[in-house]
N, C-alpha and C. Protein backbone atom coordinates (compact mmCIF):
# COMPACT_ATOMS: atom_id res chain seq x y z
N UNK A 1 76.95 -73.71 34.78
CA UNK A 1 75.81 -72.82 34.91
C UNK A 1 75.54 -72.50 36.38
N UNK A 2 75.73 -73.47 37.07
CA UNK A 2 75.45 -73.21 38.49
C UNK A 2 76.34 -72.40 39.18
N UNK A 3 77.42 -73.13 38.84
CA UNK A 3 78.91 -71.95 39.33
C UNK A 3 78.83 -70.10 39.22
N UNK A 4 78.08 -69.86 37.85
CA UNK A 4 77.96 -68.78 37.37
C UNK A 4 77.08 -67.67 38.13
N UNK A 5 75.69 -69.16 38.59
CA UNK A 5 74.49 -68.17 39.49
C UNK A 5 75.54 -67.91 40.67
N UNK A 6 76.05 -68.98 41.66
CA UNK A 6 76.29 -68.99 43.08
C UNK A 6 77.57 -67.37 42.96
N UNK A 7 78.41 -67.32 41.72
CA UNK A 7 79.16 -66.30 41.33
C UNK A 7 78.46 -64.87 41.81
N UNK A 8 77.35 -65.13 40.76
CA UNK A 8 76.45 -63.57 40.66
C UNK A 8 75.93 -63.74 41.95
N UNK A 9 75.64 -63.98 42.86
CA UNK A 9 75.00 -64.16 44.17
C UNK A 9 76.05 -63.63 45.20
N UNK A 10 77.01 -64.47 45.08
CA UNK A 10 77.70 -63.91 45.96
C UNK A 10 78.78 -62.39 45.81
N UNK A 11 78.33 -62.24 44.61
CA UNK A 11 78.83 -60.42 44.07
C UNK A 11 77.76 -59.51 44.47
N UNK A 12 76.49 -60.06 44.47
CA UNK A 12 76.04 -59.36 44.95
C UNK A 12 76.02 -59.15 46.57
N UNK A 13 76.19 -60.10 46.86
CA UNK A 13 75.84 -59.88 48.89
C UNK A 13 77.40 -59.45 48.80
N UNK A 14 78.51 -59.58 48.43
CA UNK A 14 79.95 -58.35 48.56
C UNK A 14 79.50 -57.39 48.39
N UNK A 15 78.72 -57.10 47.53
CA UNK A 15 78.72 -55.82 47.30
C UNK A 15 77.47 -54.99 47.50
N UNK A 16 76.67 -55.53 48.52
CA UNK A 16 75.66 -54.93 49.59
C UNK A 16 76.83 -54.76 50.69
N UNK A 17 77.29 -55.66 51.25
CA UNK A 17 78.35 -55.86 52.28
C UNK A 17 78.77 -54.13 52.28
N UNK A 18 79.88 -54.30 51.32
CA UNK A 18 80.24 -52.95 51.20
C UNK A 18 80.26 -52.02 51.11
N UNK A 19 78.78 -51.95 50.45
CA UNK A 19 77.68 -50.22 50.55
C UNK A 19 77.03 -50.48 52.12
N UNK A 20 76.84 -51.07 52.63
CA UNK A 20 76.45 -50.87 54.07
C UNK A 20 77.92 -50.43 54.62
N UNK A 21 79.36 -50.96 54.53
CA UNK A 21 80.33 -50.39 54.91
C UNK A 21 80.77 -48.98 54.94
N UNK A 22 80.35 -48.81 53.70
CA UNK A 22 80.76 -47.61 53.60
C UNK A 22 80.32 -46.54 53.95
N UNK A 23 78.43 -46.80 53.93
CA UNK A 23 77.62 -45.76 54.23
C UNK A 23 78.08 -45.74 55.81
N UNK A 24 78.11 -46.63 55.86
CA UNK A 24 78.43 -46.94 57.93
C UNK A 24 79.65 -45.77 57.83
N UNK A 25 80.74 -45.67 57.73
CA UNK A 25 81.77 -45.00 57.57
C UNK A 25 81.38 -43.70 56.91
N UNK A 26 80.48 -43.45 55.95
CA UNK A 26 80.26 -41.93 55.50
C UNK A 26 79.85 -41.10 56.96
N UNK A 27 78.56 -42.07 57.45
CA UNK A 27 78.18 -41.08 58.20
C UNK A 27 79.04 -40.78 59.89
N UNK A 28 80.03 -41.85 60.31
CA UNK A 28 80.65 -41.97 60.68
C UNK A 28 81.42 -40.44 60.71
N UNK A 29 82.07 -40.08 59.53
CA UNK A 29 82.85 -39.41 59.29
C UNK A 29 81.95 -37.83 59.10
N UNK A 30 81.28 -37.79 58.70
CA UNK A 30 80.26 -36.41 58.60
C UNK A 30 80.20 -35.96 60.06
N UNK A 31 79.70 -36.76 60.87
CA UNK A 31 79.59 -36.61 61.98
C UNK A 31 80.22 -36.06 63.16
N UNK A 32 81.58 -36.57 62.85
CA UNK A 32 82.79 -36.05 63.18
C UNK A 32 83.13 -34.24 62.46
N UNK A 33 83.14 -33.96 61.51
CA UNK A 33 83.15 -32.88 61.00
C UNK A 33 81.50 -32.02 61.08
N UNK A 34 81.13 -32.34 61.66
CA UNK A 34 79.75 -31.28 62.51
C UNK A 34 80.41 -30.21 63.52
N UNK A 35 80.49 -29.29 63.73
CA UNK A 35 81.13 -28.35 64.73
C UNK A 35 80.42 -28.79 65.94
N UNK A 36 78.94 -29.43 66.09
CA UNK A 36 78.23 -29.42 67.44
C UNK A 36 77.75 -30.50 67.00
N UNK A 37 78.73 -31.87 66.78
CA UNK A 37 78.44 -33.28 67.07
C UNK A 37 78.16 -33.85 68.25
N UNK A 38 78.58 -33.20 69.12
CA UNK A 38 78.94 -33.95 70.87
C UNK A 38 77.73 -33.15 72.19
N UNK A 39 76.67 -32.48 70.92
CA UNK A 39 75.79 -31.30 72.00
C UNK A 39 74.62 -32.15 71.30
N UNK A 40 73.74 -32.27 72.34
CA UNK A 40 72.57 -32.53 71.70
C UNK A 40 71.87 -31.58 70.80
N UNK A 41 70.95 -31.98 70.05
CA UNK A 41 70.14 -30.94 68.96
C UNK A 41 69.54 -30.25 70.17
N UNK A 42 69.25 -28.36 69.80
CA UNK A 42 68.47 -27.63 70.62
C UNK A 42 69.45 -27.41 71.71
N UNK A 43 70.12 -27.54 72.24
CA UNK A 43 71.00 -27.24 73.70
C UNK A 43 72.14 -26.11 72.70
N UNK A 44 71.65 -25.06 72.27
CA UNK A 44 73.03 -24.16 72.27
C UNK A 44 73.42 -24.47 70.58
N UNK A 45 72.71 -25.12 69.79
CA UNK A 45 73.33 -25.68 68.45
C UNK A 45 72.84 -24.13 67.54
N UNK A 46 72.55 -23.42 67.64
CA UNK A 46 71.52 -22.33 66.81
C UNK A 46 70.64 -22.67 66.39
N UNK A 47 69.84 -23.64 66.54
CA UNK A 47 68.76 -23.62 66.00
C UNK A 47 67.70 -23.52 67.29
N UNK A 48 66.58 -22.83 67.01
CA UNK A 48 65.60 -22.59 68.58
C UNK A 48 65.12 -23.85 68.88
N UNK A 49 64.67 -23.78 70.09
CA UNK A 49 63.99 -24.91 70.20
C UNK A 49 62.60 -25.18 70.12
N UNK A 50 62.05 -26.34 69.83
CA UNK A 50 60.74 -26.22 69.18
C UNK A 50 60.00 -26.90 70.50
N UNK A 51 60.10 -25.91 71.44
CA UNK A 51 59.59 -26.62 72.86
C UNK A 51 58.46 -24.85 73.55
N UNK A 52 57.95 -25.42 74.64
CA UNK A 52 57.45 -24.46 74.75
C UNK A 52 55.55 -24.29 74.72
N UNK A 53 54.70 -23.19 74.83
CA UNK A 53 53.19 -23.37 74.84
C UNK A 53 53.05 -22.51 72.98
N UNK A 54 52.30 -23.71 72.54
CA UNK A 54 51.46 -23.79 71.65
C UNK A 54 50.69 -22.34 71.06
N UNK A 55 50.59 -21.88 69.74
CA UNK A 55 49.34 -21.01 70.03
C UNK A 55 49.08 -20.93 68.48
N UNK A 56 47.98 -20.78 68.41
CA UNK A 56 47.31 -20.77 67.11
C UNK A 56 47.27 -19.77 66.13
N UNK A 57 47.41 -20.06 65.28
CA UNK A 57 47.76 -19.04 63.82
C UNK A 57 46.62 -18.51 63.44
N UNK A 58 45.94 -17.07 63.49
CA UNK A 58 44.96 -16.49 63.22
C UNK A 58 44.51 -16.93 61.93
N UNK A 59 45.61 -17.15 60.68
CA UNK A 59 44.77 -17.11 59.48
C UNK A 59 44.72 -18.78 58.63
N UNK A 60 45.96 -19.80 59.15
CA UNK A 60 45.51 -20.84 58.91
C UNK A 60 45.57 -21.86 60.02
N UNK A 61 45.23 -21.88 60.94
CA UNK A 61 45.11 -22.13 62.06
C UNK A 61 45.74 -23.61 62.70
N UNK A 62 47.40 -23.01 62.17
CA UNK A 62 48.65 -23.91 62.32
C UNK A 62 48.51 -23.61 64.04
N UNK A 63 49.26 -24.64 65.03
CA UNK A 63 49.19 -24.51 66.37
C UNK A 63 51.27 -24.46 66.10
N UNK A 64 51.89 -23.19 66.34
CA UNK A 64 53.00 -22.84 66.18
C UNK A 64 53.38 -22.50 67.36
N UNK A 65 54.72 -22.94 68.13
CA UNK A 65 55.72 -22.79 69.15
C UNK A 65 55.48 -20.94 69.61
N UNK A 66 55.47 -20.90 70.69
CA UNK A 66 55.85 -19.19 70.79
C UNK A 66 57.25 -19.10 70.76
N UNK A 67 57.95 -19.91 71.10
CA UNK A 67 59.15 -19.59 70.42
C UNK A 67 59.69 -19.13 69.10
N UNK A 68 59.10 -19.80 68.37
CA UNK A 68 59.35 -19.58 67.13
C UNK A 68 58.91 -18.84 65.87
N UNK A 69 57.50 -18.32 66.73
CA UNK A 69 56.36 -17.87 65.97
C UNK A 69 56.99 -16.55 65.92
N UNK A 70 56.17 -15.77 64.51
CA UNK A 70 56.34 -14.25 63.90
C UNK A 70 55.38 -13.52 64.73
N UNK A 71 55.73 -13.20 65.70
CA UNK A 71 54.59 -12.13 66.75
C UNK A 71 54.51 -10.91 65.57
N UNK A 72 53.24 -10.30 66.64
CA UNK A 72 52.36 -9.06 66.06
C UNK A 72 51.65 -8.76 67.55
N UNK A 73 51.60 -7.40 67.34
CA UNK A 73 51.06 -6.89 68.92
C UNK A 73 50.08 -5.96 67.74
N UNK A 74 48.41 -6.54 67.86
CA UNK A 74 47.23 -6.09 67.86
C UNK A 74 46.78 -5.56 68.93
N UNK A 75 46.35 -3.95 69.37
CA UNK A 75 45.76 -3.86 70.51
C UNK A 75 45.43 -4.44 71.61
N UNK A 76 47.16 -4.63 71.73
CA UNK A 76 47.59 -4.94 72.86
C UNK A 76 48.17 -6.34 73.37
N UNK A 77 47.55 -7.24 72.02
CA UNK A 77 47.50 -8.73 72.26
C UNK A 77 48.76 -9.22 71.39
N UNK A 78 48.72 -10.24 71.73
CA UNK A 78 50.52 -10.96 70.49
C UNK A 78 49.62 -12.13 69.81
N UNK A 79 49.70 -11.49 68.65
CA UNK A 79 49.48 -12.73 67.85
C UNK A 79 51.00 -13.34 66.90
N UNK A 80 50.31 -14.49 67.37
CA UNK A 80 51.57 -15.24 67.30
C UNK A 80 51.21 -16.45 65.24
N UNK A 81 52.18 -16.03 64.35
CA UNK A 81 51.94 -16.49 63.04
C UNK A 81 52.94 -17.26 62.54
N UNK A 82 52.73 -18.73 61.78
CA UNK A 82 53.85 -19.73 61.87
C UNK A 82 54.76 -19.20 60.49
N UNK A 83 54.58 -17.86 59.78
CA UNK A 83 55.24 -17.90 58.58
C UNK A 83 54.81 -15.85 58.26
N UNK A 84 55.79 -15.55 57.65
CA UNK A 84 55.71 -14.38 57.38
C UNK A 84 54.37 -13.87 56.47
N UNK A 85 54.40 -15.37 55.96
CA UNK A 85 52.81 -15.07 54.77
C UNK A 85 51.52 -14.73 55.38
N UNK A 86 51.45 -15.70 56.21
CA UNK A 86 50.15 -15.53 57.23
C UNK A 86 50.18 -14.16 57.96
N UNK A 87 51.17 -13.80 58.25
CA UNK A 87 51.19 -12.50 58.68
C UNK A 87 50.82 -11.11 57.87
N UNK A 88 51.25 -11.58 56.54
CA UNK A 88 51.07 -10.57 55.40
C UNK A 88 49.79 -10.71 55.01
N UNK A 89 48.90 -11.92 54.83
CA UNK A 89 47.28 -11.74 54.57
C UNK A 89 46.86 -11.50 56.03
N UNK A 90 47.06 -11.52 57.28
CA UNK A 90 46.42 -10.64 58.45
C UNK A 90 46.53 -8.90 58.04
N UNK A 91 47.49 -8.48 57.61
CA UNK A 91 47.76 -7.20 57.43
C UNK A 91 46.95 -6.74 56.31
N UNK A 92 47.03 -6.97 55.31
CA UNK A 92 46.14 -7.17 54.79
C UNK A 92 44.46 -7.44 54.67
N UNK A 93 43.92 -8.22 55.59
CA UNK A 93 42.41 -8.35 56.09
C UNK A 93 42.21 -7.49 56.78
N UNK A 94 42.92 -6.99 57.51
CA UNK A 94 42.96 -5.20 58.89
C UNK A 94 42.46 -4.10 57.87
């Protein structure tokens, strides 16, 4: 009976062992097949960077990147909106 637990015990820690192995090695390998593994995130990867001054979303008053934000030039001014929606109920409230 005892033989049987120390059995199931130690099948199990093999076979944690080996899902930590492997996952170690999945991502290992993904990583490698990234086209822009070796660039940091934001330096040139296509995606913008989420850096930059702050500005507030007229209709739910998200504080969104000017980088990234959906501008609108209101008489004269840029409003700056974190999503095409918010932009569509401003157009809308006008």
């Amino acid at each position: 009976m005892l033989r049987a637990v120390l059995y199931i015990l130690v099948g199990i820690l093999l076979l944690s062992f080996l899902r930590s192995i492997v996952g170690i090695l999945g991502k290992a390998f993904t990583g490698m097949l990234e086209p822009d593994s070796g660039r940091r995130a934001g330096s040139g990867s296509g995606q913008p960077k989420m850096s930059g001054e702050l500005k507030r979303d007229p209709i739910c008053g998200t504080y969104v990147s000017t980088a990234v934000s959906i501008k609108k030039t209101v008489g004269g001014e840029v409003l700056h909106f974190c999503s095409p929606a918010c932009r569509d109920k401003y157009d809308k409230r006008t």
